[in-house]
Protein backbone atom coordinates (compact mmCIF):
# COMPACT_ATOMS: atom_id res chain seq x y z
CA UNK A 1 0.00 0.00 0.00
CA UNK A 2 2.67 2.45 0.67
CA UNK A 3 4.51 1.54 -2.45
CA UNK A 4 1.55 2.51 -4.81
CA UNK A 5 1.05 5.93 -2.47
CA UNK A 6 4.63 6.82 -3.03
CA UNK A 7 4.22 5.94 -6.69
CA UNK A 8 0.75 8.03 -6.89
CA UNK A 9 2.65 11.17 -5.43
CA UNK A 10 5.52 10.79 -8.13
CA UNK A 11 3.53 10.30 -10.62
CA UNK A 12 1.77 13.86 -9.93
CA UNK A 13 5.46 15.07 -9.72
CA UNK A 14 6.63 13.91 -12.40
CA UNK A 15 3.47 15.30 -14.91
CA UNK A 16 3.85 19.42 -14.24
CA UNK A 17 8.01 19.09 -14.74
CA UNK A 18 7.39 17.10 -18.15
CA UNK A 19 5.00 19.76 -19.11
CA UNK A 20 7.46 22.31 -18.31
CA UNK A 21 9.92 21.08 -20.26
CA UNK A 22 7.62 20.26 -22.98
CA UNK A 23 6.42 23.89 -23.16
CA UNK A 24 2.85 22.55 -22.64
CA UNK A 25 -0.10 25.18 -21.40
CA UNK A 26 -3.50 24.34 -20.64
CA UNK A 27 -4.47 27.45 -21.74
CA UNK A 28 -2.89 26.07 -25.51
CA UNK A 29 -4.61 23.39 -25.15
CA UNK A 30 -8.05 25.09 -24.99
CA UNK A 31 -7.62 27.28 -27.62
CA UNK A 32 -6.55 24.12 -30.01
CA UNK A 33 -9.69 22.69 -28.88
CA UNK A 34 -11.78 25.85 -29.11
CA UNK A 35 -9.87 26.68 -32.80
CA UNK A 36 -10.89 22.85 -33.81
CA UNK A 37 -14.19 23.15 -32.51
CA UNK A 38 -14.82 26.72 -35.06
CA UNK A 39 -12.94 24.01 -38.02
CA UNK A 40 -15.45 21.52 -37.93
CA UNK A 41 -18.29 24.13 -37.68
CA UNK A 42 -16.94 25.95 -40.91
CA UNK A 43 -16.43 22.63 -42.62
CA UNK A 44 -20.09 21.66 -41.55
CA UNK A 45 -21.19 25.15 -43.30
CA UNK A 46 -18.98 24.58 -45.93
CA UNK A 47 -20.52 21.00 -47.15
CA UNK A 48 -23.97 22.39 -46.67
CA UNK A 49 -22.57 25.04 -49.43
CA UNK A 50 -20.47 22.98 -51.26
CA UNK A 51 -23.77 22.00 -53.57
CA UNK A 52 -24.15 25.74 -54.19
CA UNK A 53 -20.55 26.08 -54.92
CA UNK A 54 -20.28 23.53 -57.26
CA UNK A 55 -23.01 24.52 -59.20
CA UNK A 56 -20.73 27.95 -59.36
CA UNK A 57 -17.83 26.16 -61.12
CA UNK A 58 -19.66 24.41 -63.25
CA UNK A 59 -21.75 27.36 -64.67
CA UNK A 60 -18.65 29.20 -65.29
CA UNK A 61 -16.40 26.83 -66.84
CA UNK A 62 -18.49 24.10 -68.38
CA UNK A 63 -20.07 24.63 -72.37
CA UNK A 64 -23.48 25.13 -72.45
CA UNK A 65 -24.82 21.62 -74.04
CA UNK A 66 -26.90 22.49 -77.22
CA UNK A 67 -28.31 18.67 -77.96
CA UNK A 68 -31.61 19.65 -76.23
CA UNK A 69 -32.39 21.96 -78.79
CA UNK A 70 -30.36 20.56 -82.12
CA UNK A 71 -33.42 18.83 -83.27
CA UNK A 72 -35.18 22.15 -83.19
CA UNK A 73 -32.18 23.81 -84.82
CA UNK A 74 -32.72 21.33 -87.55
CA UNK A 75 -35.96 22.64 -88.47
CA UNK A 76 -34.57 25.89 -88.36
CA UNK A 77 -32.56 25.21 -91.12
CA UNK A 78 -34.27 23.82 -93.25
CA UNK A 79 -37.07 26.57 -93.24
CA UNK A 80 -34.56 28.87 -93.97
CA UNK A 81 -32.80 26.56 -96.44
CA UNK A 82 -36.34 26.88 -98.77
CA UNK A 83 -35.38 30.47 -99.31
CA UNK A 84 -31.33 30.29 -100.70
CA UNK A 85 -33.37 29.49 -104.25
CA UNK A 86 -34.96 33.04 -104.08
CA UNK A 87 -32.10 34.54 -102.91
CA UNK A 88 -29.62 33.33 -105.66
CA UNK A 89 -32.74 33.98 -108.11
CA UNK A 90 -32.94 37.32 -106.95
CA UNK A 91 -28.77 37.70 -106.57
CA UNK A 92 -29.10 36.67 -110.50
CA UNK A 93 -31.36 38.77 -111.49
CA UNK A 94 -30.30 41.42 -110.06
CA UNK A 95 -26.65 40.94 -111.91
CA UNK A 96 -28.38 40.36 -115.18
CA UNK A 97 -30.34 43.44 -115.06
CA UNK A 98 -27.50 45.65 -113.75
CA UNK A 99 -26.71 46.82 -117.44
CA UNK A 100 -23.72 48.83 -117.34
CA UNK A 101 -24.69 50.10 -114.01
CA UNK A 102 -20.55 49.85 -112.37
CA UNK A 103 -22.84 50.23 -108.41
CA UNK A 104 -25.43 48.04 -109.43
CA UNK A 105 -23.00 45.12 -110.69
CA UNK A 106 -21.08 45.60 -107.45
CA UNK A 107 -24.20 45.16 -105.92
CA UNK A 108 -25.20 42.34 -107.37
CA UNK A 109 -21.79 40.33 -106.88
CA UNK A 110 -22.24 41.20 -103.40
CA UNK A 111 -25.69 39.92 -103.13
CA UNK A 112 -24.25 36.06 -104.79
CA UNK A 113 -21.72 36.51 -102.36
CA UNK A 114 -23.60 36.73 -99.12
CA UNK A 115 -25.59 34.53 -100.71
CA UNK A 116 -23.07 31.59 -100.89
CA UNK A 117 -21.68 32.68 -97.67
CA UNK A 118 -25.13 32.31 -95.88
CA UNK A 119 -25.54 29.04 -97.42
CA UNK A 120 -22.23 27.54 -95.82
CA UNK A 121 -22.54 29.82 -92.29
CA UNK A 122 -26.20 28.94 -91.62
CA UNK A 123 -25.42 24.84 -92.32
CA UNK A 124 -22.14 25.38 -90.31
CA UNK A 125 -24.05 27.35 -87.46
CA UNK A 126 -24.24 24.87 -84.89
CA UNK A 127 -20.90 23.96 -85.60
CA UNK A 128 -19.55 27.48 -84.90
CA UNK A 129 -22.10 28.45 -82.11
CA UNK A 130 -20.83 25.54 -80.13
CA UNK A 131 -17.09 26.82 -80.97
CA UNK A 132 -17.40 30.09 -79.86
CA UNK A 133 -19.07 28.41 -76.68
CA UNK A 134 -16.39 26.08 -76.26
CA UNK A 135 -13.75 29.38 -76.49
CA UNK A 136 -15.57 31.75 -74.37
CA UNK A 137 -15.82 28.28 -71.46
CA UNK A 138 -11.57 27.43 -72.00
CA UNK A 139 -11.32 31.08 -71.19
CA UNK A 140 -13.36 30.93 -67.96
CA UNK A 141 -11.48 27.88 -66.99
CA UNK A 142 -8.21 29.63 -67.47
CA UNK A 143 -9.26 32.74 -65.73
CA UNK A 144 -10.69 30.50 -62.85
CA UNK A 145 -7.50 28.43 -62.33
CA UNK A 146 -5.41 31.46 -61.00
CA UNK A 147 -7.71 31.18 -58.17
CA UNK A 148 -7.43 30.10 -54.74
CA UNK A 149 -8.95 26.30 -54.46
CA UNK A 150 -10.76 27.12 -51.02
CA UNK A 151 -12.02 31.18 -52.74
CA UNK A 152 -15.68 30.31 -52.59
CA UNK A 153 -15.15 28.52 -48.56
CA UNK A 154 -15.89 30.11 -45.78
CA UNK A 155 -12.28 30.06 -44.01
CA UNK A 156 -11.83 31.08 -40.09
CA UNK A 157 -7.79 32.20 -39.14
CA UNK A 158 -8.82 34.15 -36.24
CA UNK A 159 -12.36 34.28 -33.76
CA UNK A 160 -13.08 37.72 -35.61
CA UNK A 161 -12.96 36.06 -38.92
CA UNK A 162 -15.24 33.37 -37.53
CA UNK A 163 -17.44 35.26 -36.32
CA UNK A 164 -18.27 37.11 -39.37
CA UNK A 165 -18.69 34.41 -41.43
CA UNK A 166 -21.47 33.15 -38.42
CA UNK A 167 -22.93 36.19 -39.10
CA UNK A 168 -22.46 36.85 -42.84
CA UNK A 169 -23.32 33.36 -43.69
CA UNK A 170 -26.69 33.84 -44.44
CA UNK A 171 -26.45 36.78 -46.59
CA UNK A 172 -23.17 34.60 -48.90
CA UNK A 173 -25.87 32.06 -48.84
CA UNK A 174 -28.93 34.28 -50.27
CA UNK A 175 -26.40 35.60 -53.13
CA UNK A 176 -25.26 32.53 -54.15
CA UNK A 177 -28.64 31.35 -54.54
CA UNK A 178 -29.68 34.43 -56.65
CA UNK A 179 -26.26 34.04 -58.60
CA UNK A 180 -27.07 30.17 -59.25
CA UNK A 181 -30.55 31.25 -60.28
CA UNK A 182 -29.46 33.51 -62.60
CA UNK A 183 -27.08 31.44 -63.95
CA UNK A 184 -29.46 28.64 -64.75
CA UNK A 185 -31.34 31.16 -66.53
CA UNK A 186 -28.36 32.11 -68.77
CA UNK A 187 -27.53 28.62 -69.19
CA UNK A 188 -31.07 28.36 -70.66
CA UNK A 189 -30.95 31.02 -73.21
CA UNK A 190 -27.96 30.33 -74.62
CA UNK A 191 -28.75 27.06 -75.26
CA UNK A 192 -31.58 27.83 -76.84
CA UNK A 193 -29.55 30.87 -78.60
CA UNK A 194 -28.53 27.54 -80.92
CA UNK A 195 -32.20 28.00 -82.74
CA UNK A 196 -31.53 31.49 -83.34
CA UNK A 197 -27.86 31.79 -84.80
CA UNK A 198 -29.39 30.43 -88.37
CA UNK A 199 -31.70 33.21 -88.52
CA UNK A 200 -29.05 35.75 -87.06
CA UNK A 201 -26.88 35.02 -90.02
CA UNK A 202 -29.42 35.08 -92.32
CA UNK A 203 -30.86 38.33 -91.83
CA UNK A 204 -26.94 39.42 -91.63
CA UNK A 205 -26.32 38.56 -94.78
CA UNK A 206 -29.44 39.95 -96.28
CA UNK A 207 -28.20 44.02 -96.73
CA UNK A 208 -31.85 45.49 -95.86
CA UNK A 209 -31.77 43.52 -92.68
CA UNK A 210 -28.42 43.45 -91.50
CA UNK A 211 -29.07 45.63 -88.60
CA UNK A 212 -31.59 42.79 -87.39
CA UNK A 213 -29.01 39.72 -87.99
CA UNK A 214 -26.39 41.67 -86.10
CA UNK A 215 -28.70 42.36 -83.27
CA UNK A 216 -29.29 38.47 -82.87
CA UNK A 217 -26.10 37.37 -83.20
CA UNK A 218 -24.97 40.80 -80.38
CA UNK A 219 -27.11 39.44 -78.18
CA UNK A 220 -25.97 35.62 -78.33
CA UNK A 221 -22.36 36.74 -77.75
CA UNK A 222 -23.08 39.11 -74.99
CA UNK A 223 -24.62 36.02 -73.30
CA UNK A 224 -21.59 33.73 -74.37
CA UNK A 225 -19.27 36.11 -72.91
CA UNK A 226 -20.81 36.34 -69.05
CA UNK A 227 -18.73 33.75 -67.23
CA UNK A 228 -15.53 34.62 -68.56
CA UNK A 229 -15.71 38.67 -66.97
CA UNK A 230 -17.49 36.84 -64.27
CA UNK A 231 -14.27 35.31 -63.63
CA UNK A 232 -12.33 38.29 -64.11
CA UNK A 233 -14.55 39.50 -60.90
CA UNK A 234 -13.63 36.88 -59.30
CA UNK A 235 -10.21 36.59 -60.09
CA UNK A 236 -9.75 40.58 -58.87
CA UNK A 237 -11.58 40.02 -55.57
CA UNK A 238 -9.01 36.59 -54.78
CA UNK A 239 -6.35 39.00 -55.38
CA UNK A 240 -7.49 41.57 -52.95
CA UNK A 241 -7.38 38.65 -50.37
CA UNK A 242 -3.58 38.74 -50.53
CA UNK A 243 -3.70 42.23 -48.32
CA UNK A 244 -3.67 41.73 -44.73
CA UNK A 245 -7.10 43.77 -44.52
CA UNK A 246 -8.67 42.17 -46.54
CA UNK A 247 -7.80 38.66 -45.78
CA UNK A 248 -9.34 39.21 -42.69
CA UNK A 249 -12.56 39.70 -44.01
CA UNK A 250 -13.02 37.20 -46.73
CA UNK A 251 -16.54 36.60 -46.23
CA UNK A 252 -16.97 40.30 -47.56
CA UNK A 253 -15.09 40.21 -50.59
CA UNK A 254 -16.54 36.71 -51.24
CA UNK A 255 -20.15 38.47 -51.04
CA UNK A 256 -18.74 41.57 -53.01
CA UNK A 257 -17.76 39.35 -55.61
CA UNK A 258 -20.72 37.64 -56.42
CA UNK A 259 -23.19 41.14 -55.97
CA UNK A 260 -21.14 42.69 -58.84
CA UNK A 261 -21.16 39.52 -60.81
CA UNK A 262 -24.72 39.56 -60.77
CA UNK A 263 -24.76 43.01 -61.25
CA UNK A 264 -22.67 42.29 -64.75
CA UNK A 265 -25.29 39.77 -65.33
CA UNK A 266 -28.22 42.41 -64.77
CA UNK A 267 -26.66 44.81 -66.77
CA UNK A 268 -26.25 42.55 -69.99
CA UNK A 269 -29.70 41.60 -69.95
CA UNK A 270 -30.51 44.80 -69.47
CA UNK A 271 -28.77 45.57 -72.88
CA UNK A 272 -29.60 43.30 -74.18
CA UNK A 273 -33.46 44.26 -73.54
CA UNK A 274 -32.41 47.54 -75.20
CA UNK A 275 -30.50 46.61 -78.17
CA UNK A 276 -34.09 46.18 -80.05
CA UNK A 277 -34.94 49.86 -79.53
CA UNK A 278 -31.87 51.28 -80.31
């Protein structure tokens, strides 16, 4: 019995001089525990967002898919394929009947040429609409991979930082839900845009209604083009986040980020709304 008191009482000797010379605090050791316990809470938040998130990548970087609308396309073409008769009829006759008419011969060779060049550009269409949509989506991807993998996380270095993400949290959730909604809705028209690229290059091509085809084919492009300044907007508020200040609160340029990208959004339909009247 004595033997295991005198062993008790070294044994509590022995514990505060090997913290000591371990540098151990208890006072560490409840902050570890305490900076742990904000961790898993952020990670919790985090895979609760991650579905959000994910959705975010993928709109920015990943070609719109035009097979849900290629059958329509079809049809599209071929309506307008019943009129390339008329127009090298009328291409013809307008040559033939140019006389010795120098403007109205140029005319005339520029009507056959628009003419042939409709022909190939409205049967290559999809061809080229998907192009420029697999273009506009490498460039997102490139602008994207200068970020930070963990940009659109919540992250907590310090209990201020934690607690504004606890209390910003909600409002970085409502934007990415309008941003992902918006999104959808972009993904939408464009692919549909596939229908109207035929009829964009046909009324290009036709001089008294170029101003329409351009509009059309504006419009498409302006819709093409979102993700990649999107991720320009992104890619400027990650680099704020390498400044002290501002690394501190990430939560705010994270939010920031995604008000003016829907902003940029806003504004193109917007434009796009007014292009028509102009």
């Amino acid at each position: 019995m004595k033997i295991l008191t005198i062993s008790f009482i070294l044994f509590l000797l022995v514990i505060p001089i090997s913290f000591a010379e371990s540098d151990f605090s208890f006072w560490d050791f409840g902050d570890d525990l305490i900076d742990a316990f904000y961790q898993k809470i952020l990670d919790l938040i985090n895979f609760a967002l991650s579905p959000l998130q994910n959705l975010v990548e993928i709109f920015l970087t990943e070609p719109v898919q035009l097979g849900l609308f290629k059958s329509l396309w079809a049809i599209m073409i071929y309506i307008i394929s019943l009129f390339y008769g008329l127009f090298l009829m009328f291409a013809g006759f307008k040559f033939i009947f140019s006389g010795f008419s120098v403007e109205k011969r140029y005319q005339a060779k520029e009507w056959l040429k628009n003419a042939l060049i409709m022909i190939i550009a409205v049967q290559a269409s999809f061809l080229l609409y998907d192009f420029t949509l697999q273009i506009f989506s490498g460039l997102s991807l490139g602008v994207l991979e200068l970020l930070p993998s963990n940009f659109f996380q919540l992250t907590g270095d310090n209990y201020f930082n934690f607690a504004l993400n606890l209390f910003l949290g909600a409002v970085y959730l409502f934007v990415l839900i309008v941003y992902v909604i918006l999104m959808g809705v972009r993904y939408l028209l464009v692919s549909a845009g596939v229908i109207f690229v035929p009829i964009g290059i046909f009324l290009y091509l036709i001089p008294p209604l170029h101003n329409f085809g351009k509009m059309i084919l504006s419009m498409l492009l302006l819709l093409m083009s979102i993700p990649f300044f999107q991720a320009i907007i992104f890619l400027a508020g990650s680099k704020l986040l390498s400044i002290p200040f501002f690394a501190e609160i990430k939560i705010v340029v994270m939010i920031v980020s995604f008000v003016l990208a829907i902003i940029f959004f806003i504004v193109v339909l917007l434009f796009v709304y007014v292009i028509p009247k102009v």
